[in-house]
PDB file of N, CA and C in Angstrom:
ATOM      1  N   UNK A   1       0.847  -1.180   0.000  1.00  0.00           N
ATOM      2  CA  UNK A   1       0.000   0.000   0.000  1.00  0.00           C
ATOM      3  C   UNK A   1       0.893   1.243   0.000  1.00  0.00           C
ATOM      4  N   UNK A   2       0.907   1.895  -0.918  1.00  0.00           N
ATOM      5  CA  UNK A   2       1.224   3.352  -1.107  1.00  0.00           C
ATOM      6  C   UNK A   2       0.324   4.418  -0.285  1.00  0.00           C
ATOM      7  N   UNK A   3       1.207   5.677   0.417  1.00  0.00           N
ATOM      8  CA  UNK A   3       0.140   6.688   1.131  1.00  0.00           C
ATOM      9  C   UNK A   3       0.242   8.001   0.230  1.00  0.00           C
ATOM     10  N   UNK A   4      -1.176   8.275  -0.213  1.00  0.00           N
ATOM     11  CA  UNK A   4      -1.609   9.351  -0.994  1.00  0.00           C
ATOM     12  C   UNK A   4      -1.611  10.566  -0.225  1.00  0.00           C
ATOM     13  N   UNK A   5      -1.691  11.863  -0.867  1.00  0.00           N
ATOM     14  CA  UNK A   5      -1.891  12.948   0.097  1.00  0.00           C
ATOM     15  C   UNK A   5      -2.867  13.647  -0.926  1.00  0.00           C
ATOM     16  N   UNK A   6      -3.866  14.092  -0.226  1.00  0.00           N
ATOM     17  CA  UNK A   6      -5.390  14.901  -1.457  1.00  0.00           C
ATOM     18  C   UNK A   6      -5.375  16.357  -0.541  1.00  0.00           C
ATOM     19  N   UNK A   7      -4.810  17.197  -1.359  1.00  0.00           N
ATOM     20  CA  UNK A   7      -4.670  18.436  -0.746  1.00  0.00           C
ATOM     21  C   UNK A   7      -5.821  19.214  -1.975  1.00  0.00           C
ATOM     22  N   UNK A   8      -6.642  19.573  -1.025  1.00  0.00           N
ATOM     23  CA  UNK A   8      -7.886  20.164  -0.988  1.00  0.00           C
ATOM     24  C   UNK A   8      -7.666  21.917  -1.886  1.00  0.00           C
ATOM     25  N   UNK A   9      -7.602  21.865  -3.190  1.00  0.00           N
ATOM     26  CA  UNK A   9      -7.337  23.237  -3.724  1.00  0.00           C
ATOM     27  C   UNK A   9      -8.847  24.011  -3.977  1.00  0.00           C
ATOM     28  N   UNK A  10      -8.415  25.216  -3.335  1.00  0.00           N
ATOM     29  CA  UNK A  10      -9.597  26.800  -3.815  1.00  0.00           C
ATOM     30  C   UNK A  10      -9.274  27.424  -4.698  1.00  0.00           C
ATOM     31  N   UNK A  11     -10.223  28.208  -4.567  1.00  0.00           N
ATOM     32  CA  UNK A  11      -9.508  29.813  -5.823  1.00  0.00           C
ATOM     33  C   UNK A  11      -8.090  30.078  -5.189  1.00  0.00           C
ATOM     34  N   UNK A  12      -8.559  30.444  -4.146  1.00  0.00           N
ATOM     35  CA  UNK A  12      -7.313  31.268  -3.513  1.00  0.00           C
ATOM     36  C   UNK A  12      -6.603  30.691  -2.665  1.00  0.00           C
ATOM     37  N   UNK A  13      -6.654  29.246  -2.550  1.00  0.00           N
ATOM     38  CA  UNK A  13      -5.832  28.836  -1.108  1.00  0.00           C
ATOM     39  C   UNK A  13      -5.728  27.531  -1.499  1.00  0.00           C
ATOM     40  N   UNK A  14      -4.937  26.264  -0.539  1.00  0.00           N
ATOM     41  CA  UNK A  14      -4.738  25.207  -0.905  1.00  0.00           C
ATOM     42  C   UNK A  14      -4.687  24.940   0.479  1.00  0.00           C
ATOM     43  N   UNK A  15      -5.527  23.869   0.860  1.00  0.00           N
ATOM     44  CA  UNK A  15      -5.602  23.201   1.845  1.00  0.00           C
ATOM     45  C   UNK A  15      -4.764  21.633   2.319  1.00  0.00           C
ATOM     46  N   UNK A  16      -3.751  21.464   2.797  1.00  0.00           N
ATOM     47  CA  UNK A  16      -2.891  20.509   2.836  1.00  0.00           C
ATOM     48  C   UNK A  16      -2.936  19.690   3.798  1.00  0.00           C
ATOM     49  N   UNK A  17      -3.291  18.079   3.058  1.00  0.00           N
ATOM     50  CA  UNK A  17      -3.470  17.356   3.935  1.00  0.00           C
ATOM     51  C   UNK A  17      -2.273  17.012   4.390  1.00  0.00           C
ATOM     52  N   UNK A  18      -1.719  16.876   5.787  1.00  0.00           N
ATOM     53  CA  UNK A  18      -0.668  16.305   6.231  1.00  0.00           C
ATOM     54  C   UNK A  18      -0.697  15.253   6.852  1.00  0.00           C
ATOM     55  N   UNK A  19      -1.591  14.182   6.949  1.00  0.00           N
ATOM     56  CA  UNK A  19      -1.921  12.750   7.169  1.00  0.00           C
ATOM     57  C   UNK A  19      -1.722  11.812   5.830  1.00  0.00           C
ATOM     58  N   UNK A  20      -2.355  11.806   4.781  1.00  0.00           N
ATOM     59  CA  UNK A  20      -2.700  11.122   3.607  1.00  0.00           C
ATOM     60  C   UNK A  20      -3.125   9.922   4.623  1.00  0.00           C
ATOM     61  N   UNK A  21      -3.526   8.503   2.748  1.00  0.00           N
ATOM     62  CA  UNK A  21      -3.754   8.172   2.952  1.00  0.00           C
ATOM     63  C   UNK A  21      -3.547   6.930   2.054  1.00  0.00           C
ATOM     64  N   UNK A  22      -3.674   5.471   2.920  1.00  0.00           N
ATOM     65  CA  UNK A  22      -2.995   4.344   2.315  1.00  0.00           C
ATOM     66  C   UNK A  22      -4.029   3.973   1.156  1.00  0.00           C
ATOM     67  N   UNK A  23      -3.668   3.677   0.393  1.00  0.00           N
ATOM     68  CA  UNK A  23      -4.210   3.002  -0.826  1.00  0.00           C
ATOM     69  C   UNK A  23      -3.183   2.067  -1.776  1.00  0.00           C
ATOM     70  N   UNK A  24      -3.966   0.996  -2.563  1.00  0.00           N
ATOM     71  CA  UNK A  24      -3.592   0.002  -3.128  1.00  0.00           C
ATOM     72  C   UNK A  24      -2.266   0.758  -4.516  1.00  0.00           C
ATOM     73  N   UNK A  25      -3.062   1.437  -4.970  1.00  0.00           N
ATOM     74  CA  UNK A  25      -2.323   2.029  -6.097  1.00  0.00           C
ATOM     75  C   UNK A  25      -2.731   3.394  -6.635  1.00  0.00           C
ATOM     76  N   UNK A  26      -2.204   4.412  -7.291  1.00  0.00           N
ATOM     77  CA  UNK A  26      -2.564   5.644  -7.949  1.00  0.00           C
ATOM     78  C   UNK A  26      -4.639   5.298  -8.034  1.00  0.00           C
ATOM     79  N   UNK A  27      -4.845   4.433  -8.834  1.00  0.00           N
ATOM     80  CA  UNK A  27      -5.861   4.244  -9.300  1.00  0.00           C
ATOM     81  C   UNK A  27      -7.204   4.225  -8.707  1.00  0.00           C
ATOM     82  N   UNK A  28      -6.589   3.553  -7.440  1.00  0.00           N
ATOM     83  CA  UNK A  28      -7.895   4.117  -6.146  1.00  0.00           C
ATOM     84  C   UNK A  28      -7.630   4.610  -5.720  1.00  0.00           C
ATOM     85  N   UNK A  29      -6.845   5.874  -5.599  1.00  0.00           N
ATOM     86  CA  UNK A  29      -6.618   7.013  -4.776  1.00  0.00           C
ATOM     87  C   UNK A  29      -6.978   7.713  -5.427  1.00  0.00           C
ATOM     88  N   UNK A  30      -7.086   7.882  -7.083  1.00  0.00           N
ATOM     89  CA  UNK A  30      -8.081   9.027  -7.892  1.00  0.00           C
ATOM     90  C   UNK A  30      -9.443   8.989  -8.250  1.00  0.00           C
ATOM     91  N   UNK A  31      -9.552   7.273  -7.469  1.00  0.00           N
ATOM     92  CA  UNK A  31     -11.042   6.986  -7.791  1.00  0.00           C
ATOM     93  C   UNK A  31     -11.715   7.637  -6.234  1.00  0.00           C
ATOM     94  N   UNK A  32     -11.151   7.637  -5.040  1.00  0.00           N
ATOM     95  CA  UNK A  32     -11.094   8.546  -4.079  1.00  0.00           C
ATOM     96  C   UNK A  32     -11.448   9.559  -3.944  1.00  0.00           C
ATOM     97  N   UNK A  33     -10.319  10.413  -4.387  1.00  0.00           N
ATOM     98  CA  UNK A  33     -10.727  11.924  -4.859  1.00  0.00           C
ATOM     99  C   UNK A  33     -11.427  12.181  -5.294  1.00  0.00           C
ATOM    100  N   UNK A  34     -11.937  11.966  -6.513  1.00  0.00           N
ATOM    101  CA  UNK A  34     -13.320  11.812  -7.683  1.00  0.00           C
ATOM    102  C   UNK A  34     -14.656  11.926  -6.355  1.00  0.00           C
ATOM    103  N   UNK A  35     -14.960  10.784  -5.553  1.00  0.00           N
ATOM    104  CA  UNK A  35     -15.756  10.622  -4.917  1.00  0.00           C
ATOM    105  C   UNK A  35     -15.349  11.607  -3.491  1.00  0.00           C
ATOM    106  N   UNK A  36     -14.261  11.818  -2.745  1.00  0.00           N
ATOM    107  CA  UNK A  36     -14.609  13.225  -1.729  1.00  0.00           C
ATOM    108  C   UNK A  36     -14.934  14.553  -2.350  1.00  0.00           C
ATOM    109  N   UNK A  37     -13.923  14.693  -3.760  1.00  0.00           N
ATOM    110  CA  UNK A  37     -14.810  16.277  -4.352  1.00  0.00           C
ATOM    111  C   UNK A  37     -16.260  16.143  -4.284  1.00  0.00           C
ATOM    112  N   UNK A  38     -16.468  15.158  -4.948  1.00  0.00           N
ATOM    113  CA  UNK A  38     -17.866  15.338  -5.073  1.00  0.00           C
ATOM    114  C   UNK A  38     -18.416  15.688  -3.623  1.00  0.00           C
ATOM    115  N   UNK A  39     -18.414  14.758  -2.888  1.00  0.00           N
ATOM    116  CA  UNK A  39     -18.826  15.181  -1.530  1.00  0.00           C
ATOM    117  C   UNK A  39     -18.379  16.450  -0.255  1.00  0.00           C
ATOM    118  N   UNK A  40     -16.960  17.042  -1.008  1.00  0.00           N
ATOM    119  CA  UNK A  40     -17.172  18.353  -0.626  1.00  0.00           C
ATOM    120  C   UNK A  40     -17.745  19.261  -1.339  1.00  0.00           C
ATOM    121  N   UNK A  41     -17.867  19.485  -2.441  1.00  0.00           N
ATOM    122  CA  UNK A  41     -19.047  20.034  -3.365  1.00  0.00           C
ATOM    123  C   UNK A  41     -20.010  20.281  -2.808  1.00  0.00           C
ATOM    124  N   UNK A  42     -20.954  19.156  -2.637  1.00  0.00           N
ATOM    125  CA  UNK A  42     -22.257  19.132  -1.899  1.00  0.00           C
ATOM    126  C   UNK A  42     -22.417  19.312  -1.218  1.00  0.00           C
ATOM    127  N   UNK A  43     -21.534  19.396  -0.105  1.00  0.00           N
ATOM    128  CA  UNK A  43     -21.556  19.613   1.211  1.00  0.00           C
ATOM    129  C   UNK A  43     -21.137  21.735   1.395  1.00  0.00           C
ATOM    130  N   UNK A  44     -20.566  22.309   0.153  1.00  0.00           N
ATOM    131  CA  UNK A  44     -20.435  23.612   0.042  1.00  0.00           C
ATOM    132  C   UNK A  44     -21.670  24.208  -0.383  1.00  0.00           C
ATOM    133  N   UNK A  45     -22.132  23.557  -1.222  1.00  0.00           N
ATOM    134  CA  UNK A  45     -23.425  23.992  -1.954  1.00  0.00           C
ATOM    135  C   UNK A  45     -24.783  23.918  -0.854  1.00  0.00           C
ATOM    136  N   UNK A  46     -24.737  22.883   0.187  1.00  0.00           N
ATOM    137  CA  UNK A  46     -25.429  23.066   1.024  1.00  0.00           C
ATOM    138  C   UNK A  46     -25.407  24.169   1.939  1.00  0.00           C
ATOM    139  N   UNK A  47     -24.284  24.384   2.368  1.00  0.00           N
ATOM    140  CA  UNK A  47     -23.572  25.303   3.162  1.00  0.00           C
ATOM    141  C   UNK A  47     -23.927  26.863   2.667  1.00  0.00           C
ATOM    142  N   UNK A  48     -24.239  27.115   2.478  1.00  0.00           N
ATOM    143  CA  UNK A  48     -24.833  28.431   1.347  1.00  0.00           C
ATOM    144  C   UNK A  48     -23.560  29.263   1.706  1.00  0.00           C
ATOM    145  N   UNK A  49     -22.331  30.004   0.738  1.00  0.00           N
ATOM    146  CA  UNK A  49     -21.869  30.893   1.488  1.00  0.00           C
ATOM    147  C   UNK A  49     -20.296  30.192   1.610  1.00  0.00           C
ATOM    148  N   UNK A  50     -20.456  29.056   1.885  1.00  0.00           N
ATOM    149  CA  UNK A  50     -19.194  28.169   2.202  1.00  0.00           C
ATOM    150  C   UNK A  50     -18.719  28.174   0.850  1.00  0.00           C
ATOM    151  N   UNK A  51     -16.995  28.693   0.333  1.00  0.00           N
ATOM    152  CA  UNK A  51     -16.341  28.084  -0.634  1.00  0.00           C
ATOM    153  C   UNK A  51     -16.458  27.023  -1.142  1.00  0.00           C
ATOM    154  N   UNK A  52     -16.489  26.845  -2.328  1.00  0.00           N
ATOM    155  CA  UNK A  52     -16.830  25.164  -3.517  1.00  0.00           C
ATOM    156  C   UNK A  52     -15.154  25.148  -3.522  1.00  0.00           C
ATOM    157  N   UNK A  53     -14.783  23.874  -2.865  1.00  0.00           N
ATOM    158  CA  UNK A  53     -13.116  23.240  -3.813  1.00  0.00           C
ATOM    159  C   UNK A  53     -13.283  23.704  -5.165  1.00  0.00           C
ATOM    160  N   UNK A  54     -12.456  23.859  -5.925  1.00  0.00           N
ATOM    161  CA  UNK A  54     -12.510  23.703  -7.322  1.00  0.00           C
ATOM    162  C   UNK A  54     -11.558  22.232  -7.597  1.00  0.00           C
ATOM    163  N   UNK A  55     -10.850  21.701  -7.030  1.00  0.00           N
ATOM    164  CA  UNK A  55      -9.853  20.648  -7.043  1.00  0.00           C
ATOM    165  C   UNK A  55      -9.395  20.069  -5.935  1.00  0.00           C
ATOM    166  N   UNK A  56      -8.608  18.781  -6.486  1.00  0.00           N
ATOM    167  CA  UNK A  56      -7.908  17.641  -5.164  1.00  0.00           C
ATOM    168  C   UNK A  56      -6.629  17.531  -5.944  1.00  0.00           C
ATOM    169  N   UNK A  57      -5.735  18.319  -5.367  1.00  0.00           N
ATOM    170  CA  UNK A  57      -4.207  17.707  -5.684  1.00  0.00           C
ATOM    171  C   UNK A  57      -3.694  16.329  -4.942  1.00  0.00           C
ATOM    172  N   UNK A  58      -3.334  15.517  -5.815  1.00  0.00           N
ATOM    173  CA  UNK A  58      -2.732  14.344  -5.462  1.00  0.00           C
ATOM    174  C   UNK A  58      -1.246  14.452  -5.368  1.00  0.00           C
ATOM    175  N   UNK A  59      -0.724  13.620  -3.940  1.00  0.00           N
ATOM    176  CA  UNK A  59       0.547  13.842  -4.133  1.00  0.00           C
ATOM    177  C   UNK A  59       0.921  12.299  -3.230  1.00  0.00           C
ATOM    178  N   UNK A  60       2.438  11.825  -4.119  1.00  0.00           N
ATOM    179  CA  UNK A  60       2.514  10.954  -3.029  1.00  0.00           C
ATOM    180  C   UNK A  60       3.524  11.000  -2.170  1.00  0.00           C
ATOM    181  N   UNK A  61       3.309   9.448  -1.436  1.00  0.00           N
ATOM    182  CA  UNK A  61       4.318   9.696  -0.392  1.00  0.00           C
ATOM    183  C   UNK A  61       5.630  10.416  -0.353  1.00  0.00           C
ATOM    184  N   UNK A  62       6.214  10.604  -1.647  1.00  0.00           N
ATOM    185  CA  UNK A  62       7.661  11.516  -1.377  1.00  0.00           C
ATOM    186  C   UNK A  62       7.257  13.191  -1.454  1.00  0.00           C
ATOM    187  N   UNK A  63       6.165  12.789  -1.812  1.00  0.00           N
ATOM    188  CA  UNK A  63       5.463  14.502  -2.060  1.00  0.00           C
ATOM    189  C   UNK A  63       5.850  15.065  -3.397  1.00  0.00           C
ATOM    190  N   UNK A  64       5.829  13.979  -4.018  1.00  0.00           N
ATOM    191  CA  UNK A  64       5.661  14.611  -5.558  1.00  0.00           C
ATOM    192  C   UNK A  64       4.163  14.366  -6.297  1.00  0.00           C
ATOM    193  N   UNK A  65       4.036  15.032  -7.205  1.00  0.00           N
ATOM    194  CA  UNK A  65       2.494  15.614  -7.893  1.00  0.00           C
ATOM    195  C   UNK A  65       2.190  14.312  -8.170  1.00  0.00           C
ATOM    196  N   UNK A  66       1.356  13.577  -7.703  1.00  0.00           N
ATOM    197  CA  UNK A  66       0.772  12.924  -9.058  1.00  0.00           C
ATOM    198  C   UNK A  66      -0.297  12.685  -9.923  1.00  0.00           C
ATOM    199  N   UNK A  67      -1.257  13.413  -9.756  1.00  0.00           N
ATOM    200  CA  UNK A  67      -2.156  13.940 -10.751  1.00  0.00           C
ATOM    201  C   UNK A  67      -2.983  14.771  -9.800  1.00  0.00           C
ATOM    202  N   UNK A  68      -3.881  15.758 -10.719  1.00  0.00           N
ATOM    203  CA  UNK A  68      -5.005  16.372  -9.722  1.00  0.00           C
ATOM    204  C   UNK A  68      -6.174  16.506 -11.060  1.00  0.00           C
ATOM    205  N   UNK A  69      -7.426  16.088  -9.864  1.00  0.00           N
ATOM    206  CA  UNK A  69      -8.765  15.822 -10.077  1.00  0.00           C
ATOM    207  C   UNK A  69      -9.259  17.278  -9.647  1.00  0.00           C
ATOM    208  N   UNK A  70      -9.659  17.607 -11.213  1.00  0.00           N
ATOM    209  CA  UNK A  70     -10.349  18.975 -11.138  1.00  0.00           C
ATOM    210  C   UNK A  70     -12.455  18.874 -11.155  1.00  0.00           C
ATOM    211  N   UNK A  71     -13.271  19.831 -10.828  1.00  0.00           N
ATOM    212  CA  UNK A  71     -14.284  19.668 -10.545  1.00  0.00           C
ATOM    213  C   UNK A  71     -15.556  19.232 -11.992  1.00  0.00           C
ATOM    214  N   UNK A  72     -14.577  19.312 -13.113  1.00  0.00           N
ATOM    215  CA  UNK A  72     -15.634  19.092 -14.326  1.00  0.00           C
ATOM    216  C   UNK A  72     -14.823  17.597 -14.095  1.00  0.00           C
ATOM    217  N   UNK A  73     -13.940  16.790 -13.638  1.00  0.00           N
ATOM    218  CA  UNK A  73     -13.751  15.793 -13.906  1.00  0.00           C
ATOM    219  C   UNK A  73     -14.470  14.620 -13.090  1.00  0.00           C
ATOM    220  N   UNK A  74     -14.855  15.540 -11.956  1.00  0.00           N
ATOM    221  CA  UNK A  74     -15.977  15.258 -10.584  1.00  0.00           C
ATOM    222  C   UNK A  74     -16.897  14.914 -10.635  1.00  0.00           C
ATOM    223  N   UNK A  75     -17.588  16.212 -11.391  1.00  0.00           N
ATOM    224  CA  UNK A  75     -18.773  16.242 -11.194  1.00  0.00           C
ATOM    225  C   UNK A  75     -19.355  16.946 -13.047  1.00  0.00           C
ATOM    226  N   UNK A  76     -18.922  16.156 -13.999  1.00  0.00           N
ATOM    227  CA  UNK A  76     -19.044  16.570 -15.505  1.00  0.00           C
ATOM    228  C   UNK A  76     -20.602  16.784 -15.575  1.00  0.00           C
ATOM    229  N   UNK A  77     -21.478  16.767 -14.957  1.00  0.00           N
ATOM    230  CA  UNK A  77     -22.472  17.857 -15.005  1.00  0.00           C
ATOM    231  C   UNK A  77     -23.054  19.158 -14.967  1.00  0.00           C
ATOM    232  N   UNK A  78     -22.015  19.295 -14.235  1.00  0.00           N
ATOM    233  CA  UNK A  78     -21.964  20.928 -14.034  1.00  0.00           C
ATOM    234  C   UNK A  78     -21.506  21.318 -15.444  1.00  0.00           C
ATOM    235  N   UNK A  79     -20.693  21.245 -16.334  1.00  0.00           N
ATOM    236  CA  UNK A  79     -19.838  21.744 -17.253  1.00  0.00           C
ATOM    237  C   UNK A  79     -20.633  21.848 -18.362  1.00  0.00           C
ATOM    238  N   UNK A  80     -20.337  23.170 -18.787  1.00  0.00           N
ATOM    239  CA  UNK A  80     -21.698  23.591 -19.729  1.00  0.00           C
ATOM    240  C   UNK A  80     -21.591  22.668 -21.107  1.00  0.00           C
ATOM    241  N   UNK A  81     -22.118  22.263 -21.657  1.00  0.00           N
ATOM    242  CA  UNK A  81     -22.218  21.226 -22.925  1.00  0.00           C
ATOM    243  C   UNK A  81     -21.780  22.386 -24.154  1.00  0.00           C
ATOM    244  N   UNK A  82     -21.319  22.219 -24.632  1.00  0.00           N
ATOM    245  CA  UNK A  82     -20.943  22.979 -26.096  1.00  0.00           C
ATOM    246  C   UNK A  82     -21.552  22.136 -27.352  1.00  0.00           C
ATOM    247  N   UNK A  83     -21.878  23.371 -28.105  1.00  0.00           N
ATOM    248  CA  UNK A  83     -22.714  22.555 -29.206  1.00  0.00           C
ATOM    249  C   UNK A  83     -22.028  22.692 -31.006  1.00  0.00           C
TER     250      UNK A  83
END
């Protein structure tokens, strides 16, 4: 098990997790992310007022990048359809 770190990005700020967390491989740790954006999303949108994440930076254990899950990749409903 590899330990992920999902640092919580805003407009203006970046929220850093300094725990992470163990997972099998990259692959469920972005299937992860995918599913807490979403659920901090909803949980902002409820919040009336409360900042929306726009993103989850992934990083791993040595603390290098390894991908980040942005909010049309989340939640591709929101994202206006082009015609």
């Amino acid at each position: 098990m590899a330990t992920y770190y999902f640092h919580i990005r805003h407009a203006d700020h970046v929220v850093v997790d300094f725990e992470g967390s163990a997972f099998p491989d990259l692959t469920a740790a972005r299937q992860e992310a995918i599913e807490t954006l979403r659920e901090l999303v909803r949980h902002a949108l409820m919040k009336r007022g409360q900042e929306i994440p726009m993103g989850i930076v992934i990083h791993d254990e040595r603390g290098a990048w390894a991908e980040e899950i942005d909010i049309a990749t989340a939640i591709p409903e929101i994202v206006p359809r082009l015609r």
